[in-house]
C-alpha atoms as a PDB file:
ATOM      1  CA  UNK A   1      -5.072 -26.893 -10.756  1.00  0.00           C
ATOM      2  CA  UNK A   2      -5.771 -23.729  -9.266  1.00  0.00           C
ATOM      3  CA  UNK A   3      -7.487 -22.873  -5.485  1.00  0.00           C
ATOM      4  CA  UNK A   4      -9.407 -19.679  -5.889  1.00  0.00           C
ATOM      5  CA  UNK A   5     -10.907 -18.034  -2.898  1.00  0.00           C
ATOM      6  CA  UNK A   6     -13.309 -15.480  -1.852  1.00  0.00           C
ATOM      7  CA  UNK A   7     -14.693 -14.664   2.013  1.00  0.00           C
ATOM      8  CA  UNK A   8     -16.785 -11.994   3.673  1.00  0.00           C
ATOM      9  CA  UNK A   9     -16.521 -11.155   7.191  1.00  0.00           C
ATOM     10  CA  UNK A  10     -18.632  -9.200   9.067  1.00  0.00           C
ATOM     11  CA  UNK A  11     -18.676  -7.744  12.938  1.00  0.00           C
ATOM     12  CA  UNK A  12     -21.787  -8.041  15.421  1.00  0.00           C
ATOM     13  CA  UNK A  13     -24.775  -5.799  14.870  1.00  0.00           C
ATOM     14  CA  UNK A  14     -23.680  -2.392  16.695  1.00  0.00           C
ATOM     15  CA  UNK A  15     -19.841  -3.419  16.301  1.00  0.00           C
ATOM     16  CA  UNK A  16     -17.253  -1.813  14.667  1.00  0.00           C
ATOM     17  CA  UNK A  17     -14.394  -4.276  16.188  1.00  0.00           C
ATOM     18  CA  UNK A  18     -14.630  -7.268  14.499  1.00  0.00           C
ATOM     19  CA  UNK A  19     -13.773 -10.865  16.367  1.00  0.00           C
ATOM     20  CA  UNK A  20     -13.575 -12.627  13.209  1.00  0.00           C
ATOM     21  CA  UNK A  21     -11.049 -13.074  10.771  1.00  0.00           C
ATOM     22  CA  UNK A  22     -10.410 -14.955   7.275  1.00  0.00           C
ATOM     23  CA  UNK A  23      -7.301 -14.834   4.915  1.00  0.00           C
ATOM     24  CA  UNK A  24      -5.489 -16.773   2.140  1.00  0.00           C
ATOM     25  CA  UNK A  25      -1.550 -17.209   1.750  1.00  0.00           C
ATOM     26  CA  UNK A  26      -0.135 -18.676  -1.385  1.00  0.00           C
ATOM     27  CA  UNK A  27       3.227 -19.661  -1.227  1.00  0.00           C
ATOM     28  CA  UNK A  28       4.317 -21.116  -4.393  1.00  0.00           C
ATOM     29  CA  UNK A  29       2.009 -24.326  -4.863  1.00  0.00           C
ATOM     30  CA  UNK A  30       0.876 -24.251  -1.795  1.00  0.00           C
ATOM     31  CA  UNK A  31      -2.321 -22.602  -0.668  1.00  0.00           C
ATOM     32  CA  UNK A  32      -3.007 -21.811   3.349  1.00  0.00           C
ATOM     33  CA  UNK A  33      -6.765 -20.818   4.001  1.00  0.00           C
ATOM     34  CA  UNK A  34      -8.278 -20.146   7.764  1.00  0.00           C
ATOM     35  CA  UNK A  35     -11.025 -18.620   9.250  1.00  0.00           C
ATOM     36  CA  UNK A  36     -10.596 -17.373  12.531  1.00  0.00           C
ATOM     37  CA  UNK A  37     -13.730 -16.514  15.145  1.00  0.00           C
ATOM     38  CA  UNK A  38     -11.911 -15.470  18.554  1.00  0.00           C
ATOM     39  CA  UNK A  39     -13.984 -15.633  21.615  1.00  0.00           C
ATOM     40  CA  UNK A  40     -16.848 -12.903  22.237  1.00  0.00           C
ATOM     41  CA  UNK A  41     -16.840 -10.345  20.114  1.00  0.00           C
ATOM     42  CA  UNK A  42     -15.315  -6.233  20.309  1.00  0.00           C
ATOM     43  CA  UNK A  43     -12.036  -4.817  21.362  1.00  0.00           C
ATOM     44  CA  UNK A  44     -10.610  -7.632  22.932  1.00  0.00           C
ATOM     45  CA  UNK A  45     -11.676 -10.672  20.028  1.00  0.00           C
ATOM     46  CA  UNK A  46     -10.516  -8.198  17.246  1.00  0.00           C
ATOM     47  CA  UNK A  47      -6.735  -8.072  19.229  1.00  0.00           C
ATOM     48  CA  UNK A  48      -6.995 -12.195  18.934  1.00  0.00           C
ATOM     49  CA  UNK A  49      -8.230 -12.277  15.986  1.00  0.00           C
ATOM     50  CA  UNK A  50      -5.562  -9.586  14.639  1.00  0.00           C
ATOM     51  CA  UNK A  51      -2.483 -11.759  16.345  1.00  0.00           C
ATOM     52  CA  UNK A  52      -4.070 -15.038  14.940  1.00  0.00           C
ATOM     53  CA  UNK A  53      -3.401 -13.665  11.045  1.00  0.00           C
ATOM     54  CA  UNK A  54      -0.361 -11.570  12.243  1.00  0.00           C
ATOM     55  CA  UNK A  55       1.336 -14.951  12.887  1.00  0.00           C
ATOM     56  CA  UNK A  56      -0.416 -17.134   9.877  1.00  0.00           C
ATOM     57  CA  UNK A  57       1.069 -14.718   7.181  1.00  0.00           C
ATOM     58  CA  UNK A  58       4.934 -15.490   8.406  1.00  0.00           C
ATOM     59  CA  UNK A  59       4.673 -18.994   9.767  1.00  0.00           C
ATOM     60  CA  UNK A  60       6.458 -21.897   7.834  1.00  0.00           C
ATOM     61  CA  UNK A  61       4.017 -23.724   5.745  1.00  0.00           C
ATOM     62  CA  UNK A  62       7.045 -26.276   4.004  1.00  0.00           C
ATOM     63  CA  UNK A  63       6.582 -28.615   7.411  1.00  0.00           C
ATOM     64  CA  UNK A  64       2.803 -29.194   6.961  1.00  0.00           C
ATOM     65  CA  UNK A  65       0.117 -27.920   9.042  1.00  0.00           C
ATOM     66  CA  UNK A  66       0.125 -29.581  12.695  1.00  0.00           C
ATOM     67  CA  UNK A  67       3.461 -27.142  13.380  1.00  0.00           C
ATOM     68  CA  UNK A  68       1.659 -24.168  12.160  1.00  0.00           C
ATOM     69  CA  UNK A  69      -1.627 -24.980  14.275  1.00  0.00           C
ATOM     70  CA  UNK A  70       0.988 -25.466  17.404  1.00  0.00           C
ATOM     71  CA  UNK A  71       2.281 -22.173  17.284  1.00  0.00           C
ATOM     72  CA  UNK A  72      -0.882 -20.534  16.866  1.00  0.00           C
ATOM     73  CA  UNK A  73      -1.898 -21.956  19.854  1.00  0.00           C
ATOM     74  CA  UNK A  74       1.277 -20.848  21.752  1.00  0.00           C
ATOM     75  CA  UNK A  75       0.897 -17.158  20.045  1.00  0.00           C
ATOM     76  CA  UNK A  76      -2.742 -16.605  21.207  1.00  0.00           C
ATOM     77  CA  UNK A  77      -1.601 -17.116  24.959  1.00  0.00           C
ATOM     78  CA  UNK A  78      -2.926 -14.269  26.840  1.00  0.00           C
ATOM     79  CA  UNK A  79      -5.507 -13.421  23.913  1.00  0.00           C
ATOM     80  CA  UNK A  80      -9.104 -13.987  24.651  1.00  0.00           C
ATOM     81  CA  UNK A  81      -7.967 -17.284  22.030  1.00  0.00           C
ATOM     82  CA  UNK A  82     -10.008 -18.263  19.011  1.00  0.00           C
ATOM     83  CA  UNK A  83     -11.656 -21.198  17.920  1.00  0.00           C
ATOM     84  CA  UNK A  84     -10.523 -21.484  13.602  1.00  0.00           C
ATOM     85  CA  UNK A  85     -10.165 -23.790  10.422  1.00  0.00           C
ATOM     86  CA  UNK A  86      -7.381 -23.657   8.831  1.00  0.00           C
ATOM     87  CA  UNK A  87      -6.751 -25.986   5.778  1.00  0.00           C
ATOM     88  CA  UNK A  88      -3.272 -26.342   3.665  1.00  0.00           C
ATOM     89  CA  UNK A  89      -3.388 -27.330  -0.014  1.00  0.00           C
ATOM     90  CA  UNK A  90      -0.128 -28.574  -2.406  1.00  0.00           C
ATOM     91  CA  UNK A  91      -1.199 -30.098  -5.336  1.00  0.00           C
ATOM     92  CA  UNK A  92      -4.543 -32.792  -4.935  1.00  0.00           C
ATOM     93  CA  UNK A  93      -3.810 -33.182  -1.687  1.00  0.00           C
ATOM     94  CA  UNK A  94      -5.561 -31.106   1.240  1.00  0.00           C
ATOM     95  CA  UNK A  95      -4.793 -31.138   5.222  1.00  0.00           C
ATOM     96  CA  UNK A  96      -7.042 -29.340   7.623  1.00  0.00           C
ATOM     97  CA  UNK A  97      -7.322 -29.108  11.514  1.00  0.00           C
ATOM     98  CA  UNK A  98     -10.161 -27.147  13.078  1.00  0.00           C
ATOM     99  CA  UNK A  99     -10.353 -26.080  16.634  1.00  0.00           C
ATOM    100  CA  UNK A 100     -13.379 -24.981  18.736  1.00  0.00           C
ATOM    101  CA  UNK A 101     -17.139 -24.120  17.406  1.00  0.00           C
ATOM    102  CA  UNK A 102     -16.079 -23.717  13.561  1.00  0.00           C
ATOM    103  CA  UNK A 103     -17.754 -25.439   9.991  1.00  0.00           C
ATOM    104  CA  UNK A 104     -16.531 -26.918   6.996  1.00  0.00           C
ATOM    105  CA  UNK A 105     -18.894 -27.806   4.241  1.00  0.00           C
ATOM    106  CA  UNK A 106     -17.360 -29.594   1.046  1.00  0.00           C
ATOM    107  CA  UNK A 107     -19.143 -30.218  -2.015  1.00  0.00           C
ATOM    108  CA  UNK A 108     -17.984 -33.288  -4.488  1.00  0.00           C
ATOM    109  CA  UNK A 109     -14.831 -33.067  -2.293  1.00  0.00           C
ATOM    110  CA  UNK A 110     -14.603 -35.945   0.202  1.00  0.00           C
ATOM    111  CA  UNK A 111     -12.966 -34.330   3.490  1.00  0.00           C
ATOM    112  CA  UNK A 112     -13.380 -36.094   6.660  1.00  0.00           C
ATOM    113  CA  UNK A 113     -12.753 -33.012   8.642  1.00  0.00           C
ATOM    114  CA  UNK A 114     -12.558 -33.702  12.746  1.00  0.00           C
ATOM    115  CA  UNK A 115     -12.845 -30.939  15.418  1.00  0.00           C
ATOM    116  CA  UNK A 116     -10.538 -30.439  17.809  1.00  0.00           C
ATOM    117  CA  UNK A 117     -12.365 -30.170  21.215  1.00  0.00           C
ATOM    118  CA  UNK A 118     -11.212 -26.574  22.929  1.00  0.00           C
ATOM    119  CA  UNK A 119      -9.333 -23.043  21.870  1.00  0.00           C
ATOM    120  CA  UNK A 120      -6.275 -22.209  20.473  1.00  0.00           C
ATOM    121  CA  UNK A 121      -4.364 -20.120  23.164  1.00  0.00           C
ATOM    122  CA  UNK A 122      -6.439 -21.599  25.734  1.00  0.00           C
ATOM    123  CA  UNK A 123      -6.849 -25.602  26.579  1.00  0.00           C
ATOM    124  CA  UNK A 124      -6.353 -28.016  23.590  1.00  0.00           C
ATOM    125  CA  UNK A 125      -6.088 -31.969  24.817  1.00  0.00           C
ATOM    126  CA  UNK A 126      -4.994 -33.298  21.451  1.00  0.00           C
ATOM    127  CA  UNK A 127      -4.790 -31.870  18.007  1.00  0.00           C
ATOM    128  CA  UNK A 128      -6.470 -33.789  15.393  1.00  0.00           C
ATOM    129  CA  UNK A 129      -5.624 -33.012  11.911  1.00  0.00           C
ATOM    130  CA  UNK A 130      -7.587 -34.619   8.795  1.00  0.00           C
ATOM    131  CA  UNK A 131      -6.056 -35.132   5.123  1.00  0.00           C
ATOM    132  CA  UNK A 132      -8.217 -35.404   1.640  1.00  0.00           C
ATOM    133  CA  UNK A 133      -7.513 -35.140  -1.986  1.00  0.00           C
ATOM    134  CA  UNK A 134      -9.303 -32.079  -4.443  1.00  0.00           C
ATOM    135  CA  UNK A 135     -10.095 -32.139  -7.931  1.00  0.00           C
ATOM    136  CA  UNK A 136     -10.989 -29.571 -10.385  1.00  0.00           C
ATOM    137  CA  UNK A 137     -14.856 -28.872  -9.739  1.00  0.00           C
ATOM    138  CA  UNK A 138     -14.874 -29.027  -6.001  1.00  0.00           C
ATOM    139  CA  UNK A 139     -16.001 -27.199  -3.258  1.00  0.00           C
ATOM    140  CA  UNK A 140     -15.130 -26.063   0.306  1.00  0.00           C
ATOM    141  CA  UNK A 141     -16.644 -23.769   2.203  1.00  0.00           C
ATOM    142  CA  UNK A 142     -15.788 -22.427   5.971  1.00  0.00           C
ATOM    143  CA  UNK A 143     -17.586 -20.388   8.613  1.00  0.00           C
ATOM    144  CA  UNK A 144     -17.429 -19.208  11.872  1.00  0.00           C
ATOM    145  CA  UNK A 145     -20.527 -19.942  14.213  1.00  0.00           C
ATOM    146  CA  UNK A 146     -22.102 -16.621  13.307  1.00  0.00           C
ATOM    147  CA  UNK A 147     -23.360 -18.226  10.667  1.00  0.00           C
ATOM    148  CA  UNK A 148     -25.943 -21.134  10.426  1.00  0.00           C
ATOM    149  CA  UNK A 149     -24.981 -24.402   9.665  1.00  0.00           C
ATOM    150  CA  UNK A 150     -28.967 -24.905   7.629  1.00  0.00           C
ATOM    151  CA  UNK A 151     -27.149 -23.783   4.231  1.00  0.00           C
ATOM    152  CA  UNK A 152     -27.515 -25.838   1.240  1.00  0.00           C
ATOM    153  CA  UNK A 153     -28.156 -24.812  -1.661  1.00  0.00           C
ATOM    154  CA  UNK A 154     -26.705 -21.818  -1.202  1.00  0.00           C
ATOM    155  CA  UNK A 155     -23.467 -23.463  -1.639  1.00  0.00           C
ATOM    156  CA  UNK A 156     -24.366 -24.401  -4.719  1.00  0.00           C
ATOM    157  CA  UNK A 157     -21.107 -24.663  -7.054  1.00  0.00           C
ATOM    158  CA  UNK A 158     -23.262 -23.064 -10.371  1.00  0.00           C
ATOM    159  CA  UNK A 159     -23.115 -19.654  -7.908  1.00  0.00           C
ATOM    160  CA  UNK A 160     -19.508 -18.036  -8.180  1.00  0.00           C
ATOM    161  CA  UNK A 161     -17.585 -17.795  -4.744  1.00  0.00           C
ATOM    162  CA  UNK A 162     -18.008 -14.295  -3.880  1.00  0.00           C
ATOM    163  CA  UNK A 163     -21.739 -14.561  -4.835  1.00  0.00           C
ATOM    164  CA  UNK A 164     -21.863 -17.313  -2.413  1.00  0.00           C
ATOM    165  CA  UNK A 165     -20.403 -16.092   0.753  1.00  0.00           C
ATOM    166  CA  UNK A 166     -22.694 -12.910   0.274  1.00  0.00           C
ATOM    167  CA  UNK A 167     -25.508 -15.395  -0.565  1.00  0.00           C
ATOM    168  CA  UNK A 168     -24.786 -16.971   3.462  1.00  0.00           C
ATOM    169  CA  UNK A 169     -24.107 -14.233   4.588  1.00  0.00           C
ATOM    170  CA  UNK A 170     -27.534 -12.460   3.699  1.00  0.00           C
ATOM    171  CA  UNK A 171     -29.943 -15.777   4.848  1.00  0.00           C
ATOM    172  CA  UNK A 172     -28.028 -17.195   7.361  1.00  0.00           C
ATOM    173  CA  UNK A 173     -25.677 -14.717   9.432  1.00  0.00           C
ATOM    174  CA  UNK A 174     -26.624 -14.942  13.108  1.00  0.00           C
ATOM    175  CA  UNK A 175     -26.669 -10.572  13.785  1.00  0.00           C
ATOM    176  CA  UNK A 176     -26.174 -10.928  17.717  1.00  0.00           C
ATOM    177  CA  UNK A 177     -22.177 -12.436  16.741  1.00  0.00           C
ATOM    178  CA  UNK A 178     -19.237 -11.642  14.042  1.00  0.00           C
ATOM    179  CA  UNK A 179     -19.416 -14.068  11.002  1.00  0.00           C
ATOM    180  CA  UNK A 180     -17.565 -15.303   8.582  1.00  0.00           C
ATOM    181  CA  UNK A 181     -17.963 -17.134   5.427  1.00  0.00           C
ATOM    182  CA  UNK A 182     -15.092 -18.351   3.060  1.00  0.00           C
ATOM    183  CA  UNK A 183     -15.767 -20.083  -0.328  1.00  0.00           C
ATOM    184  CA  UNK A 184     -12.835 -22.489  -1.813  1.00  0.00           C
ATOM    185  CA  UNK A 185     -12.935 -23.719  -5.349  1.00  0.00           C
ATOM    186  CA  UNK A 186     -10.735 -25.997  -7.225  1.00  0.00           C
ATOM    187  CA  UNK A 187     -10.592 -24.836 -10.697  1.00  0.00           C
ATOM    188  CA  UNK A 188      -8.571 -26.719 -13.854  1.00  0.00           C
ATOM    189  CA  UNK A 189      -6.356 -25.080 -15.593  1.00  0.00           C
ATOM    190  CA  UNK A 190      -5.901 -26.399 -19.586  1.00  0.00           C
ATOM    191  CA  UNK A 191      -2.741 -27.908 -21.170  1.00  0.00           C
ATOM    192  CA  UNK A 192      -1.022 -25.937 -18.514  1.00  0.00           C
ATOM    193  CA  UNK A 193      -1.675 -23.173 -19.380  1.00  0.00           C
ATOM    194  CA  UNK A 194      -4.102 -20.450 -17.641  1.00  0.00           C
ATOM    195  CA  UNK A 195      -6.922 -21.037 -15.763  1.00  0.00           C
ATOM    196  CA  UNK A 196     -10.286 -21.694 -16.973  1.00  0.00           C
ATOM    197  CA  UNK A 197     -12.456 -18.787 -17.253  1.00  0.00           C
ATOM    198  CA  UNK A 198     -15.019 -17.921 -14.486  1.00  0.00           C
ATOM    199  CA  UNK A 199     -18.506 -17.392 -15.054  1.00  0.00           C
ATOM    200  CA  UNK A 200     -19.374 -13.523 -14.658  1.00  0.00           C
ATOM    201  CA  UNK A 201     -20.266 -12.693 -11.139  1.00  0.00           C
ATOM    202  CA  UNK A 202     -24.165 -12.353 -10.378  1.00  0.00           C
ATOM    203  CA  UNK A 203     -25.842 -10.603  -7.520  1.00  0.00           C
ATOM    204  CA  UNK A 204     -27.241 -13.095  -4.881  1.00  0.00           C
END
C-alpha cells in the first residue's frame, strides 16, 4: 500500500504572508500528513504557521500521534496558535486528531474524525484523537476554513489528487482568508512490487 499526497495552499487576496500551511513526512512506513491554518492571516499567522511545520518535520512519530499533537501545542506558545489536522498512517491503520475550525472529508474510507474544541498554543480542554483503517482506493481530503465545506464531487476519486485540490481550490476558496486543500490517496501496490500506475494528470 502506498499514501500518495498532493496539497495547494494559498495566502489571502492582497497577501503575500501566508497563515496556512500543509506538509507530508514519510518515515519509513509511516506517513504524517497536517494542514495547518494559524489564526488571522499575514506576518504574524505565517511565523505560527512556519514554527507549526518547523517542529512536525523533527518530532518523534514511533510513539503515535497524541505526543506529537502535545508538543505542538506547547511549541506554538506565544504564536498567534493554529487550529490543524494532522493524521498518522502505518500500514491499514490511520490516527488523526484535529484542533480548532479545520475539515476532513473521506471517501470509501470510514474515519470517524472528532474536533478538538480550541487552538494549539492557546487553550485546549482535552485532546481527542480518532483511529480508522485505509484500503487501496480510498480517499481523504483536508482543508483549512478558507475553503468551503459545499464540495462534493469535486472530490471525486476518478480526478487525480493534484487536479483535485486545484479543482477546490478554484470553486470553493473563500478569497478574504489563506486556504488550504490536501488530497490523500491510498493506492495498491502489485505482488509487492511498485505502485500502480496513476492516471495522467488533467486540468480541472
Amino acid at each position: 500500500m502506498k499514501v500518495a499526497v498532493e496539497f495547494v495552499t494559498v495566502p489571502r487576496e492582497g497577501e503575500k504572508e501566508n497563515g496556512d500551511a500543509a506538509m507530508v513526512r514519510r518515515v519509513d512506513e509511516t506517513v504524517l500528513v497536517a494542514v495547518i491554518d494559524a489564526l488571522g492571516h499575514g506576518e504574524h499567522a505565517a511565523a505560527a504557521a512556519t514554527a507549526a511545520l518547523r517542529y512536525l518535520e523533527e518530532a518523534r512519530l514511533d510513539r503515535g500521534l497524541r505526543p506529537v499533537v502535545e508538543e505542538l501545542h506547547h511549541r506554538l506558545r506565544g504564536t498567534r496558535g493554529a487550529a490543524a489536522m494532522l493524521l498518522l498512517f502505518q500500514k491499514q491503520k490511520l490516527e488523526g486528531c484535529g484542533v480548532g475550525n479545520v475539515g476532513l472529508r473521506a471517501y470509501r474510507a470510514r474515519v470517524p474524525a472528532m474536533l478538538t474544541p480550541g487552538i494549539l498554543g492557546g487553550s485546549i480542554t482535552r485532546l481527542r484523537l480518532f483511529q480508522g483503517e485505509v484500503a487501496a482506493g480510498d480517499r481523504i481530503i483536508l482543508f483549512s476554513d478558507g475553503i468551503s465545506a459545499r464540495f462534493e464531487e469535486e472530490g471525486s476519486r476518478s480526478t487525480p489528487a493534484l487536479a483535485t485540490c486545484q479543482a477546490i481550490m478554484e470553486r470553493h476558496r473563500k478569497p478574504h482568508d489563506d486556504a488550504t486543500v490536501l488530497v490523500t490517496d491510498i493506492e495498491a501496490t502489485i505482488d509487492g512490487g511498485p505502485p500502480t500506475p496513476k492516471p495522467p494528470l488533467r486540468a480541472p
